[in-house]
N, C-alpha and C. Protein backbone atom coordinates (compact mmCIF):
# COMPACT_ATOMS: atom_id res chain seq x y z
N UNK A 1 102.50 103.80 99.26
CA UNK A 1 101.56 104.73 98.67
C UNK A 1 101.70 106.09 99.35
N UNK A 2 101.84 107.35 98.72
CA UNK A 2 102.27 108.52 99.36
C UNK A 2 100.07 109.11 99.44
N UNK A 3 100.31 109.65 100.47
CA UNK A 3 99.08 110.42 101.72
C UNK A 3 98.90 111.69 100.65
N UNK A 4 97.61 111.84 100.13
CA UNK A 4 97.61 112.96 99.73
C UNK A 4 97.84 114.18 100.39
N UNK A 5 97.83 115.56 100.01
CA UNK A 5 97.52 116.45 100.70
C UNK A 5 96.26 116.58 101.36
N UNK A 6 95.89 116.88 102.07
CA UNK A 6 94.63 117.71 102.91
C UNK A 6 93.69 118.04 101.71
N UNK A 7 93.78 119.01 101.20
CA UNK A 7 93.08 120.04 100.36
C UNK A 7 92.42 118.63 98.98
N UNK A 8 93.79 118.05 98.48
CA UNK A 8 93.47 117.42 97.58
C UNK A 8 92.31 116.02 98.29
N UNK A 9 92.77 115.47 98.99
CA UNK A 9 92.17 114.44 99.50
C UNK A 9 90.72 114.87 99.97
N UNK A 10 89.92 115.66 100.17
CA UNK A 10 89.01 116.70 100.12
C UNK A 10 88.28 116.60 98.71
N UNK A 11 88.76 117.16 97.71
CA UNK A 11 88.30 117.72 96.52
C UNK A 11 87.81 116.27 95.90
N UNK A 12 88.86 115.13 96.09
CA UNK A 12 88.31 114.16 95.32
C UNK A 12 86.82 114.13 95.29
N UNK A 13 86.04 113.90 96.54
CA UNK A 13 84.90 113.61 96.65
C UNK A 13 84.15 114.89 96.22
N UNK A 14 84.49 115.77 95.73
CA UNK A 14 83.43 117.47 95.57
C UNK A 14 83.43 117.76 94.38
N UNK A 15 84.52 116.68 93.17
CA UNK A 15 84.79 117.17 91.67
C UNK A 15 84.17 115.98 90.85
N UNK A 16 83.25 116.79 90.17
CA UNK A 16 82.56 115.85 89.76
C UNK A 16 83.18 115.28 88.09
N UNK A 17 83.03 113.98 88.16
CA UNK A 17 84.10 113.33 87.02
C UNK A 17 83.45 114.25 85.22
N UNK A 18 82.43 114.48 85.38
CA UNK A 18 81.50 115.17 84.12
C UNK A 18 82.02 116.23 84.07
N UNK A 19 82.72 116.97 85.36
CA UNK A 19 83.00 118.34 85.34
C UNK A 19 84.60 118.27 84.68
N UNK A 20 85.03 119.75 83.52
CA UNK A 20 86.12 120.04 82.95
C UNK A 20 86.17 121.38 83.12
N UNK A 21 87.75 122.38 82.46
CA UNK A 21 87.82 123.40 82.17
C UNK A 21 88.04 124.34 84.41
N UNK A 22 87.98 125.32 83.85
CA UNK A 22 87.74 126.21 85.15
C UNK A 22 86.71 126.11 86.17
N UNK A 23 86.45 126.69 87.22
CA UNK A 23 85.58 127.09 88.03
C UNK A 23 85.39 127.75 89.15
N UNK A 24 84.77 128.42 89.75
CA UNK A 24 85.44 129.99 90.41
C UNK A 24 86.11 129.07 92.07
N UNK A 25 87.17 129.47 92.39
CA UNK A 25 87.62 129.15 93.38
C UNK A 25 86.98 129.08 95.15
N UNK A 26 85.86 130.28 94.95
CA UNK A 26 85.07 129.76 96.02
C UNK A 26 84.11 128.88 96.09
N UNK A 27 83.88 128.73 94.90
CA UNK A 27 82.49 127.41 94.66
C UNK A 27 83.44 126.16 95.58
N UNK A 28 84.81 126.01 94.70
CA UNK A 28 85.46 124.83 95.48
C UNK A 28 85.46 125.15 97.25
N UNK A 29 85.58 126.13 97.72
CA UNK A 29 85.86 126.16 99.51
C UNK A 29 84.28 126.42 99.59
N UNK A 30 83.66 126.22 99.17
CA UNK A 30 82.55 126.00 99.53
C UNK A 30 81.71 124.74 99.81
N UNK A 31 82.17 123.91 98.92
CA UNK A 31 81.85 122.58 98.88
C UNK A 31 82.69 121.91 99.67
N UNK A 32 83.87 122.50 100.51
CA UNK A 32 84.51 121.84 101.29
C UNK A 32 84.96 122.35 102.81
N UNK A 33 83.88 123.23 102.74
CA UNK A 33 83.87 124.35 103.92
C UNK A 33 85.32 124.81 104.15
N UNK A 34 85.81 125.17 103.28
CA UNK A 34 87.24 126.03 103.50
C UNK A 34 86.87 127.76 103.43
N UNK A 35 87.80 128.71 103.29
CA UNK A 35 87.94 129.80 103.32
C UNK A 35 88.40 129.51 102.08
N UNK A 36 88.37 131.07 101.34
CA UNK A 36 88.56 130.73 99.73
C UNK A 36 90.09 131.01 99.48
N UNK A 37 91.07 132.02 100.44
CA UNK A 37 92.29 131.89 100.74
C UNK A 37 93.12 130.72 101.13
N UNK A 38 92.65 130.36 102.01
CA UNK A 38 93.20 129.18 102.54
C UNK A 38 93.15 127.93 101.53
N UNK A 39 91.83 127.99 101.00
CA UNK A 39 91.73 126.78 99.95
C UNK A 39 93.12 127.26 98.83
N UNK A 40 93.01 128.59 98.10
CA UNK A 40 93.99 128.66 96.94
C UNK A 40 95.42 128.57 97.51
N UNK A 41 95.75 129.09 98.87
CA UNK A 41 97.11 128.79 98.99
C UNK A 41 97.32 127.33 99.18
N UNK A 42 96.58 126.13 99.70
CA UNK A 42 96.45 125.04 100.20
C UNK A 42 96.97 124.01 98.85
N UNK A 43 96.13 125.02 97.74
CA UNK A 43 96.00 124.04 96.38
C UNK A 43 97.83 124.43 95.57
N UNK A 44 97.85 125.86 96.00
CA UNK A 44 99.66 126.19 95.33
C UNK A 44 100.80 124.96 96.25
N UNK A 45 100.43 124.72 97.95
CA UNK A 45 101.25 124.00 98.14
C UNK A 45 101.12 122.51 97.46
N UNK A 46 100.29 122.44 97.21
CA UNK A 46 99.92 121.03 97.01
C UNK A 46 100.52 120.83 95.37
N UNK A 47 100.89 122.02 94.37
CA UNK A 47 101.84 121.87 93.04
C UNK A 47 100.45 122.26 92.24
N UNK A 48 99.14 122.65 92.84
CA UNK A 48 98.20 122.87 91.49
C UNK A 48 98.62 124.46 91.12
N UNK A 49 98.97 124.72 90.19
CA UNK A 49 98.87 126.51 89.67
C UNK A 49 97.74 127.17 89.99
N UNK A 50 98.00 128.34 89.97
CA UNK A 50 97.11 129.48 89.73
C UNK A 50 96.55 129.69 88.57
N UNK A 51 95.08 129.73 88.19
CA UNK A 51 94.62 129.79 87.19
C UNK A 51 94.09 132.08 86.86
N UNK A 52 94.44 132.17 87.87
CA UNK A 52 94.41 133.71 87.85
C UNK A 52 93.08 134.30 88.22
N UNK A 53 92.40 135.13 87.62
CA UNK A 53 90.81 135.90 87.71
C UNK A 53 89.88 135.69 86.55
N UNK A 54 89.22 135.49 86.35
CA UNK A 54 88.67 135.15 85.51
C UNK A 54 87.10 135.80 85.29
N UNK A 55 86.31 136.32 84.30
CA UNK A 55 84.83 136.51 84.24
C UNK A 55 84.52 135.02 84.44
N UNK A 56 83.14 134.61 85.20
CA UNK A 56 82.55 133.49 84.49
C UNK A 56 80.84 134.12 84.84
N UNK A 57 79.94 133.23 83.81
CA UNK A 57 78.63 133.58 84.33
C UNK A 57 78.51 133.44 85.25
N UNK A 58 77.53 134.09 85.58
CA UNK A 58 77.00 134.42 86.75
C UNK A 58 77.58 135.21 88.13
N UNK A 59 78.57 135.88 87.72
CA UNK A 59 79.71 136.58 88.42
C UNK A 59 79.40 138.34 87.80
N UNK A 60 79.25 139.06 88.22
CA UNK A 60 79.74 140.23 87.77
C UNK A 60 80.96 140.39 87.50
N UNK A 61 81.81 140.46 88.02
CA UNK A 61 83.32 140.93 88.11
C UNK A 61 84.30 139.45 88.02
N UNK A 62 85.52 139.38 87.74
CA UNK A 62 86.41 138.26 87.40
C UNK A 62 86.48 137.80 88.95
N UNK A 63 86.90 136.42 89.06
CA UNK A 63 86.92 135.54 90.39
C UNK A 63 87.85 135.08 90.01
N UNK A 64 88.16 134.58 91.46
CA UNK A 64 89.68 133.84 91.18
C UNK A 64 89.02 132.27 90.77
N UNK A 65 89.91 131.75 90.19
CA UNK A 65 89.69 130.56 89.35
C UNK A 65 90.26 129.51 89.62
N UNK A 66 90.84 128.37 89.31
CA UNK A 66 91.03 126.92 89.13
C UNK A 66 90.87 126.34 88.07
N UNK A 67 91.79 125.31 87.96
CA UNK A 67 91.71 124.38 86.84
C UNK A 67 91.60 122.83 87.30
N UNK A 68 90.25 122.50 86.92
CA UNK A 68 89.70 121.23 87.52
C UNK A 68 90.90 120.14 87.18
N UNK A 69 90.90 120.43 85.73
CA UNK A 69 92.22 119.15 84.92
C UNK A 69 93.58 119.59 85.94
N UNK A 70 93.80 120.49 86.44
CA UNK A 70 94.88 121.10 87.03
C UNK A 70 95.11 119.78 88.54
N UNK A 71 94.21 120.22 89.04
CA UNK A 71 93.91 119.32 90.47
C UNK A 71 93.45 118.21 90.41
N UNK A 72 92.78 117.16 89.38
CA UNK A 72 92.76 115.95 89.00
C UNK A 72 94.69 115.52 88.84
N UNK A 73 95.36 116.29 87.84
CA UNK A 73 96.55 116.13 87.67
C UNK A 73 97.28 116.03 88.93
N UNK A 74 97.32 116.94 89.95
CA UNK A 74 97.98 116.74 91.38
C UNK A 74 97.23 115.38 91.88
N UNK A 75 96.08 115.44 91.53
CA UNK A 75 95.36 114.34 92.70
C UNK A 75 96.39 112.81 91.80
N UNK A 76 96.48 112.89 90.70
CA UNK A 76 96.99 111.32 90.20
C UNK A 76 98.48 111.41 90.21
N UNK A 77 99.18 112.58 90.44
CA UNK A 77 100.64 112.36 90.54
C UNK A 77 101.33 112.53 89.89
């Protein structure tokens, strides 16, 4: 059985199975006490993409983003 990454092995427990689509990239290093850098480069080594900047509510200005289906997909292989 191959060892997840760090980052991924983390997220399992913080993504909730109800949850789909995007979500701003610091919400995730937040829920996993990361830095919000460290989390997005952590998630590129690990093969999840860049989901880019994005508006979402409750944001004034675009945030960097994620794709939940993105990192479920790394997490199963």
């Amino acid at each position: 059985m191959v060892e997840l990454p760090e980052v991924l092995a983390l997220l399992v427990d913080v993504i909730a199975d109800d949850k789909y689509g995007i979500v701003a990239t610091a919400e995730l290093a937040g829920r996993i006490e990361w830095e919000v850098k460290a989390l997005g480069e952590a998630l590129r080594r690990a093969g999840v993409p860049s989901a880019g900047k994005r508006r979402l509510e409750g944001h004034p200005n675009a945030v960097a983003v994620v794709d939940l289906d993105a990192i479920r997909a790394a997490i199963s292989g």
